[in-house]
Protein backbone atom coordinates (compact mmCIF):
# COMPACT_ATOMS: atom_id res chain seq x y z
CA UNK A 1 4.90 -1.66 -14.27
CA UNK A 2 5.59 -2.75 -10.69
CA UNK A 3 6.06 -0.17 -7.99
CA UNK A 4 9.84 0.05 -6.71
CA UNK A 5 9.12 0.46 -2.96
CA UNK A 6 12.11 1.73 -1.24
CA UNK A 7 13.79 -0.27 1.42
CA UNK A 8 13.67 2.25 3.94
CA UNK A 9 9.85 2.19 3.79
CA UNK A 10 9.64 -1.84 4.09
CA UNK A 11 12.19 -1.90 6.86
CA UNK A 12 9.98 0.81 8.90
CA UNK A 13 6.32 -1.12 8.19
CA UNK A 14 8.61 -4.51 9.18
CA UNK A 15 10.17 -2.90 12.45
CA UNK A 16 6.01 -1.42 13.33
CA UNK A 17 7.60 2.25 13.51
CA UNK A 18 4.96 3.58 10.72
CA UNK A 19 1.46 4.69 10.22
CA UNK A 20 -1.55 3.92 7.22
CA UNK A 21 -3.58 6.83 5.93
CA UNK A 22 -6.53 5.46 3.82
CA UNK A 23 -8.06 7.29 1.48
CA UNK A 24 -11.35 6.85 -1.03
CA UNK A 25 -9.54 5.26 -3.83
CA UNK A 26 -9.77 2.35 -1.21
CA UNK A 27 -13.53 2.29 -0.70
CA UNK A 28 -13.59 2.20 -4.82
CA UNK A 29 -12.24 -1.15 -4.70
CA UNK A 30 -15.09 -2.33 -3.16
CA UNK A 31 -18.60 -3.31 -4.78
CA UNK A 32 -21.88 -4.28 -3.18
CA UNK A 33 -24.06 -7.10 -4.78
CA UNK A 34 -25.54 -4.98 -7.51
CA UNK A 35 -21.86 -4.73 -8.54
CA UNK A 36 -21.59 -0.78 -7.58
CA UNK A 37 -19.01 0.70 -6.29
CA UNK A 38 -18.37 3.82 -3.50
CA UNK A 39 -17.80 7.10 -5.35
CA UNK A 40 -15.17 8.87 -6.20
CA UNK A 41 -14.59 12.79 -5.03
CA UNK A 42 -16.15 13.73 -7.90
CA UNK A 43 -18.92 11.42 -8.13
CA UNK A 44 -19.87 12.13 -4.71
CA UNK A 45 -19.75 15.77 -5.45
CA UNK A 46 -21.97 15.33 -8.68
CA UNK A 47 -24.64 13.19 -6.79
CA UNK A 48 -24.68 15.97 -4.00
CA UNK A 49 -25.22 18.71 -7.09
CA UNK A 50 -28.53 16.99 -8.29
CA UNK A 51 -29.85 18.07 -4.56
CA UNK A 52 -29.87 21.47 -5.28
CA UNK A 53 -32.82 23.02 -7.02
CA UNK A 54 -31.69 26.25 -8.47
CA UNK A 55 -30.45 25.55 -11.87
CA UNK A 56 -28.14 28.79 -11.87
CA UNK A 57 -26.70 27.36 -9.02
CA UNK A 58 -26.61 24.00 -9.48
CA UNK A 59 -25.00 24.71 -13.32
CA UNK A 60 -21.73 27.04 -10.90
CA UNK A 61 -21.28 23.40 -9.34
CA UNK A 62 -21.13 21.16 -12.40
CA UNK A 63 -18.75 24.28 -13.87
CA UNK A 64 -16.50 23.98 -10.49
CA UNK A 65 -16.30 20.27 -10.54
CA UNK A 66 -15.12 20.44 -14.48
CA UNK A 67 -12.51 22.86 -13.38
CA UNK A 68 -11.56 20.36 -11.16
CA UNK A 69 -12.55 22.75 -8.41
CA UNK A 70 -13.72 20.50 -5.92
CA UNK A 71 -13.01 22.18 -2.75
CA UNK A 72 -14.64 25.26 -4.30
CA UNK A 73 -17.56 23.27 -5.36
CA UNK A 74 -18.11 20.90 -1.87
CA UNK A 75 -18.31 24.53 -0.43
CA UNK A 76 -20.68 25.91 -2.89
CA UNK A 77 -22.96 23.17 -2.97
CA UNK A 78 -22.71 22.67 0.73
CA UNK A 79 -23.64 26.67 1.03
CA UNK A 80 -26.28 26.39 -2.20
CA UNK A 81 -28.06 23.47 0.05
CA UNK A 82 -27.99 24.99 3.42
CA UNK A 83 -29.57 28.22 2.26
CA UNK A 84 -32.66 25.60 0.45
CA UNK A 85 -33.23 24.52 3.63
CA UNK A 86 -32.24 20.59 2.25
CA UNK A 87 -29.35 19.87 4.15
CA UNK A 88 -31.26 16.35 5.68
CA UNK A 89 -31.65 15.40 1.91
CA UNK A 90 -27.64 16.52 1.28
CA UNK A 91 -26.36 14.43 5.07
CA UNK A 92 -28.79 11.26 3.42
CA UNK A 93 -27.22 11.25 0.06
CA UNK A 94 -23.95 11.22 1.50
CA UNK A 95 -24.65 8.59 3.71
CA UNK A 96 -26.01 6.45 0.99
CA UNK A 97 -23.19 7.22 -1.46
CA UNK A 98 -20.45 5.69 0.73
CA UNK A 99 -21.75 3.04 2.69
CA UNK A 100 -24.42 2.15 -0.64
CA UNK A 101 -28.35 1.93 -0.45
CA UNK A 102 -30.21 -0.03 2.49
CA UNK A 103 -29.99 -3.72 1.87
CA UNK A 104 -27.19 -3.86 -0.53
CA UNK A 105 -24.12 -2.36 1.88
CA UNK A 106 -20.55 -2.39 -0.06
CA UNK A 107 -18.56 -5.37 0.83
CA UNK A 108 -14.64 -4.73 1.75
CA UNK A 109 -12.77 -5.84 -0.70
CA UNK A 110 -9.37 -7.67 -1.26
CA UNK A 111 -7.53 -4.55 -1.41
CA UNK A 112 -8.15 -4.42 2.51
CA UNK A 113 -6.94 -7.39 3.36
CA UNK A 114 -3.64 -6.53 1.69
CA UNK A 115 -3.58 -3.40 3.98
CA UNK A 116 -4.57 -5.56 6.69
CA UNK A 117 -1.52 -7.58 5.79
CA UNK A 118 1.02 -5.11 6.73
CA UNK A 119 -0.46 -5.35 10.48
CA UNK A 120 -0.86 -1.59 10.91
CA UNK A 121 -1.27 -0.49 14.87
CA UNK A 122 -1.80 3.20 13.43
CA UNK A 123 -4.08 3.80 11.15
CA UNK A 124 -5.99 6.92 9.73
CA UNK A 125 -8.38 7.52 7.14
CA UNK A 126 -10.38 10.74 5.92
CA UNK A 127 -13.10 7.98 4.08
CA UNK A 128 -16.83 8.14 6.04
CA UNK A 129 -17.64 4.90 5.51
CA UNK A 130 -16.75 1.58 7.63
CA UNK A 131 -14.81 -0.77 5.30
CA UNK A 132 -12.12 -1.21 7.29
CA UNK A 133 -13.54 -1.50 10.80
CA UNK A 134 -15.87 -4.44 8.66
CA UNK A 135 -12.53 -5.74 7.49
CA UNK A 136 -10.76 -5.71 10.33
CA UNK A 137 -13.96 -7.31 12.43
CA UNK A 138 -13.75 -4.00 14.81
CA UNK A 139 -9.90 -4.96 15.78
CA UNK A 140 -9.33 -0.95 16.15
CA UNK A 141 -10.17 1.00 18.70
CA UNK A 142 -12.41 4.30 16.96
CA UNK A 143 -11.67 7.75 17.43
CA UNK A 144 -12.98 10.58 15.40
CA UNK A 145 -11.25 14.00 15.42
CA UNK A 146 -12.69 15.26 18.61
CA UNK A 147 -11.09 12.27 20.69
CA UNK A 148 -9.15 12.71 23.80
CA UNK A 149 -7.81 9.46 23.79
CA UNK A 150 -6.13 8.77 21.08
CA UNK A 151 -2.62 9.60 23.02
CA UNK A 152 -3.63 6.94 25.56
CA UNK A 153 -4.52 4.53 23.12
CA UNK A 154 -1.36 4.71 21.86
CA UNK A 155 0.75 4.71 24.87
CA UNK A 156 -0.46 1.52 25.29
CA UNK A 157 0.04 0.15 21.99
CA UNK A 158 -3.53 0.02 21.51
CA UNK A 159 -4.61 -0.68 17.67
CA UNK A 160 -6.03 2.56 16.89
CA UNK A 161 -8.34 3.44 13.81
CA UNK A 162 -8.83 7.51 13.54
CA UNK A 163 -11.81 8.64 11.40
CA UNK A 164 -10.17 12.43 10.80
CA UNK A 165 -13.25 13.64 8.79
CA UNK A 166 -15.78 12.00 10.92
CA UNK A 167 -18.09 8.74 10.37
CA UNK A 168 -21.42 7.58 9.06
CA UNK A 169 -22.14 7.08 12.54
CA UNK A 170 -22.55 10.85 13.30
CA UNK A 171 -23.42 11.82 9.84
CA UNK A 172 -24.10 15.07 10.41
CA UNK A 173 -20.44 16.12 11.60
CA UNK A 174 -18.47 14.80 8.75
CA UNK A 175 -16.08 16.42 7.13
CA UNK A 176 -16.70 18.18 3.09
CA UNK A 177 -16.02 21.69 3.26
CA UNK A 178 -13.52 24.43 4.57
CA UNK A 179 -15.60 25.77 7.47
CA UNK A 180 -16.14 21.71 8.14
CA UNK A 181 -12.59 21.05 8.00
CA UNK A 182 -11.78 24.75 10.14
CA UNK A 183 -14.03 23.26 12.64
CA UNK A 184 -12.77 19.77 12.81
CA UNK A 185 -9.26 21.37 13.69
CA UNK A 186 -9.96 23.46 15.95
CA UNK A 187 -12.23 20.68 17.87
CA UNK A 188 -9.56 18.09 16.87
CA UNK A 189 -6.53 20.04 18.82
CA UNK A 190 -5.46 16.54 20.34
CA UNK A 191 -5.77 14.23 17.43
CA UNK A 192 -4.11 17.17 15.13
CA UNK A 193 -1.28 17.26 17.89
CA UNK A 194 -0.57 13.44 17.77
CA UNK A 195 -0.88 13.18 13.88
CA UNK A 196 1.91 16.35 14.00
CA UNK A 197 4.01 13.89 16.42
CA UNK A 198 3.74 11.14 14.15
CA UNK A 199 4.80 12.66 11.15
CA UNK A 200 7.99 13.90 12.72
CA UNK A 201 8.64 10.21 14.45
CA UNK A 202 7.27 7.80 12.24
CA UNK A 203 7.23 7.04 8.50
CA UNK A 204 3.22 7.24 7.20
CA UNK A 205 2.54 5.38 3.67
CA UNK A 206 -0.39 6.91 2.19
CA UNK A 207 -2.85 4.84 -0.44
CA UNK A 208 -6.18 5.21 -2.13
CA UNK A 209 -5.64 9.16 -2.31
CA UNK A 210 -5.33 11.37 -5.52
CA UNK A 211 -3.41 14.53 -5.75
CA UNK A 212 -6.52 16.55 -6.49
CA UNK A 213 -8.53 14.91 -3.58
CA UNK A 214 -8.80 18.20 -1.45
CA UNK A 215 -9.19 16.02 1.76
CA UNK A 216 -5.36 14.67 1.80
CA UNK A 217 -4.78 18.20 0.62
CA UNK A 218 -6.51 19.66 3.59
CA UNK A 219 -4.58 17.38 5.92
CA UNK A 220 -1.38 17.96 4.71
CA UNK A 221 -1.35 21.69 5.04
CA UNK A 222 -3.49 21.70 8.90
CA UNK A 223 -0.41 18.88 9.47
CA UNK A 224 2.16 21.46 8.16
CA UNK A 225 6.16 20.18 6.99
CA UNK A 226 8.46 21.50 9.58
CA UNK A 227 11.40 20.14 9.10
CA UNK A 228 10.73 16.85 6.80
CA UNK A 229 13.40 14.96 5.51
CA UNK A 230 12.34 14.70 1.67
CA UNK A 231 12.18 10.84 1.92
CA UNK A 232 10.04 11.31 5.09
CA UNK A 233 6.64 9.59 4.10
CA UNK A 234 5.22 7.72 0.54
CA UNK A 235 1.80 7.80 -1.35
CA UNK A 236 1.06 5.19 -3.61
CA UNK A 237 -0.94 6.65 -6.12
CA UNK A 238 -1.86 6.67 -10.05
CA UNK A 239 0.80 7.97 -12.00
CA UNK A 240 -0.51 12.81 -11.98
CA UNK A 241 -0.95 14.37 -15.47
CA UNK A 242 2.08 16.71 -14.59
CA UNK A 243 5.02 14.95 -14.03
CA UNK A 244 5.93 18.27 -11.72
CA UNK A 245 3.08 17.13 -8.89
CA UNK A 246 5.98 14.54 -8.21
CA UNK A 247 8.79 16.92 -6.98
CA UNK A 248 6.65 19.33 -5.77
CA UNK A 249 4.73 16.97 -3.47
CA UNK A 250 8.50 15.79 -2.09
CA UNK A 251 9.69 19.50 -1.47
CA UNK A 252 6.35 20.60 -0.18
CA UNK A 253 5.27 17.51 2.37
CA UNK A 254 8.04 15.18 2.14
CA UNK A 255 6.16 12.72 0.63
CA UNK A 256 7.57 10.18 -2.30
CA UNK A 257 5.07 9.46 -4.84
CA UNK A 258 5.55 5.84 -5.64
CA UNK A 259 3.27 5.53 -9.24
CA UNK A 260 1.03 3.35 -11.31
CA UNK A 261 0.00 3.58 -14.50
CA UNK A 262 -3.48 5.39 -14.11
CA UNK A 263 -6.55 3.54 -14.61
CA UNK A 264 -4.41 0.66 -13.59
CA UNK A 265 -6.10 0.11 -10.45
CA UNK A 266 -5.53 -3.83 -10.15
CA UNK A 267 -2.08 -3.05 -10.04
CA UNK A 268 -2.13 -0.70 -7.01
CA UNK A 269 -3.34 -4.21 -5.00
CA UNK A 270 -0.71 -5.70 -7.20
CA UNK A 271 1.87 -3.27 -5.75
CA UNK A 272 0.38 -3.91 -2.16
CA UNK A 273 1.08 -7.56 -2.26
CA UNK A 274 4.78 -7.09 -2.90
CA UNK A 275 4.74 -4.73 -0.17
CA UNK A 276 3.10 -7.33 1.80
CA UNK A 277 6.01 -9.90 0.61
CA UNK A 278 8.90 -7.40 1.61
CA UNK A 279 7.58 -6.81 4.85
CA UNK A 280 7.14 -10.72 5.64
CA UNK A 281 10.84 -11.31 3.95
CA UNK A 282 12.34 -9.11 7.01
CA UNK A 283 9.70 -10.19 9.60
CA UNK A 284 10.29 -13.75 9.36
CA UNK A 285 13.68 -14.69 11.03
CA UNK A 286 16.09 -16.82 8.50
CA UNK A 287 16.17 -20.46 9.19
C-alpha cells in the first residue's frame, strides 16, 4: 500500500521551508557485517535489564516493558542500576547497542540516503548513534541540546544536525529517563526555544519513530501545540494497533500520521523514494 503524501508536505520539503526528525526505526535499517541490526526501544531496554542483578528487580523491568511501560521501565532500570553501583556497565551497554560491538560498527543504510535525498538543512534526531553524520560524510554542523549556536547556525543557513538526547560521543549525558530528559530541557533552553520556533514556522516530517517510543513522546509534550494547524507536521510511521492514535495524534500535536502496513518496513524506504520523486518533480524547472 503506497503512502499518499500530501501535496502541501512535498511543496514545503521542495521550497526548503521544513525540518527532518529521525528517529530509531532509522538506525534499524541498518546492519553491521555480522548482519545485526541497532535495537529497537525495547530491545535496548531488555539488554539494559540483564545489567541489573537483583532478580526482584530486574523481573519489575521485564513486567514494565510487557506493559509496554517503557518510560516507566528506562526509569526503573536506570534507578535499579544506579543504586548497584553499575552505571559504567549500563553507559557501555548502551554504547555498544547502538553504534554495535568494536570492530563490526553498523553501516548506514539505504534508507539514509533516501533522507539524504530530500536535501534537509534542518535536521534533528533523538537516536545516540552516528548514522547519519557517517552518511552524510560530516556535511552537518553538530549540536547537542546544550548548544548555543544552533540559532546562528541557522541564520546563516548553515546545515545543522541536532542530537536532542545527546551522542555516543559524551555517553554519559544521553538522554533515557525523565530526570535525563528534565535535565536536558532545562540545559537545552536555546535548542528547546528554536525547535518551539520551528514548529510554528516550518512544516517538520517525522520518520523512524513509533507512537509508543517515549522519546518522540517526550519531545512533543517539552515542544508543546500552541496553536497548530491540524495539518501542521507528518510522521511516517507503521500503521498503530488503535486506529484512534491517528486522530488523537492530529488534535493533540498537529501531526498527520501517514501509515504502512506494520512489519512492512521495506515499504517505509519505498514510501521515501516517492517522496524523493515528488520533491525532484517540483524542484526541477519544466523544459
Amino acid at each position: 500500500m503506497a503512502v499518499d503524501w500530501p501535496l502541501h508536505l512535498v511543496e514545503r520539503i521542495a521550497a526548503d521551508q521544513w525540518a527532518l526528525f529521525i528517529g530509531s526505526g532509522a538506525s534499524a535499517s541498518c546492519r553491521n557485517d555480522a548482519g545485526v541490526s541497532p535495537p529497537t526501544w525495547i530491545k535496548l531496554l531488555n539488554r539494559l535489564t540483564e545489567v541489573i542483578n537483583d532478580q526482584e528487580a530486574r523481573q519489575i523491568a521485564e513486567q514494565l516493558i510487557a506493559r509496554r511501560e517503557l518510560l516507566a521501565a528506562a526509569d526503573h532500570i536506570r534507578y535499579v542500576i544506579d543504586g548497584e553501583h553499575n552505571l559504567n556497565t549500563y553507559l557501555t551497554r548502551i554504547k555498544q547497542a547502538v553504534e554495535g560491538p568494536p570492530g563490526d560498527l553498523f553501516k548506514p543504510s539505504s534508507f539514509y540516503d533516501e533522507l539524504l535525498g530530500l536535501e534537509p538543512r534542518v535536521v534533528f534526531t533523538t537516536n545516540y548513534d552516528k548514522l547519519f553524520e557517517t552518511a552524510s560524510s560530516n556535511g552537518y554542523a553538530s549540536h547537542k541540546f546544550d548548544s548555543l549556536s544552533l540559532g546562528g547556525d541557522l541564520r546563516r543557513g548553515d546545515p545543522v544536525l541536532v542530537k536532542l538526547h545527546g551522542s555516543t560521543d559524551s555517553i554519559q549525558d544521553v538522554v533515557l529517563t525523565r530526570p535525563d530528559f528534565a535535565r536536558a530541557v532545562e540545559k537545552g533552553r536555546h535548542v528547546f526555544h528554536v525547535l518551539r520556533s520551528l514548529t510554528l514556522t516550518s512544516t517538520i516530517l517525522f520518520v523512524g519513530y513509533s507512537l509508543e517510543d517515549p522519546d518522540i513522546q517526550l519531545v512533543m509534550q517539552g515542544v508543546g501545540r500552541d496553536t497548530l494547524d491540524p495539518e501542521a507536521h507528518s510522521m511516517l510511521t507503521a500503521e498503530p494497533e488503535t486506529p484512534s492514535r491517528v486522530p488523537v495524534l492530529r488534535s493533540s500535536y498537529g501531526v498527520t500520521m501517514l501509515t504502512y502496513p506494520a512489519g512492512q518496513h521495506a515499504d517505509a524506504e519505498a514510501a521515501l523514494h516517492d517522496l524523493n520523486q515528488l520533491v525532484l518533480g517540483l524542484r526541477t524547472p519544466p523544459d
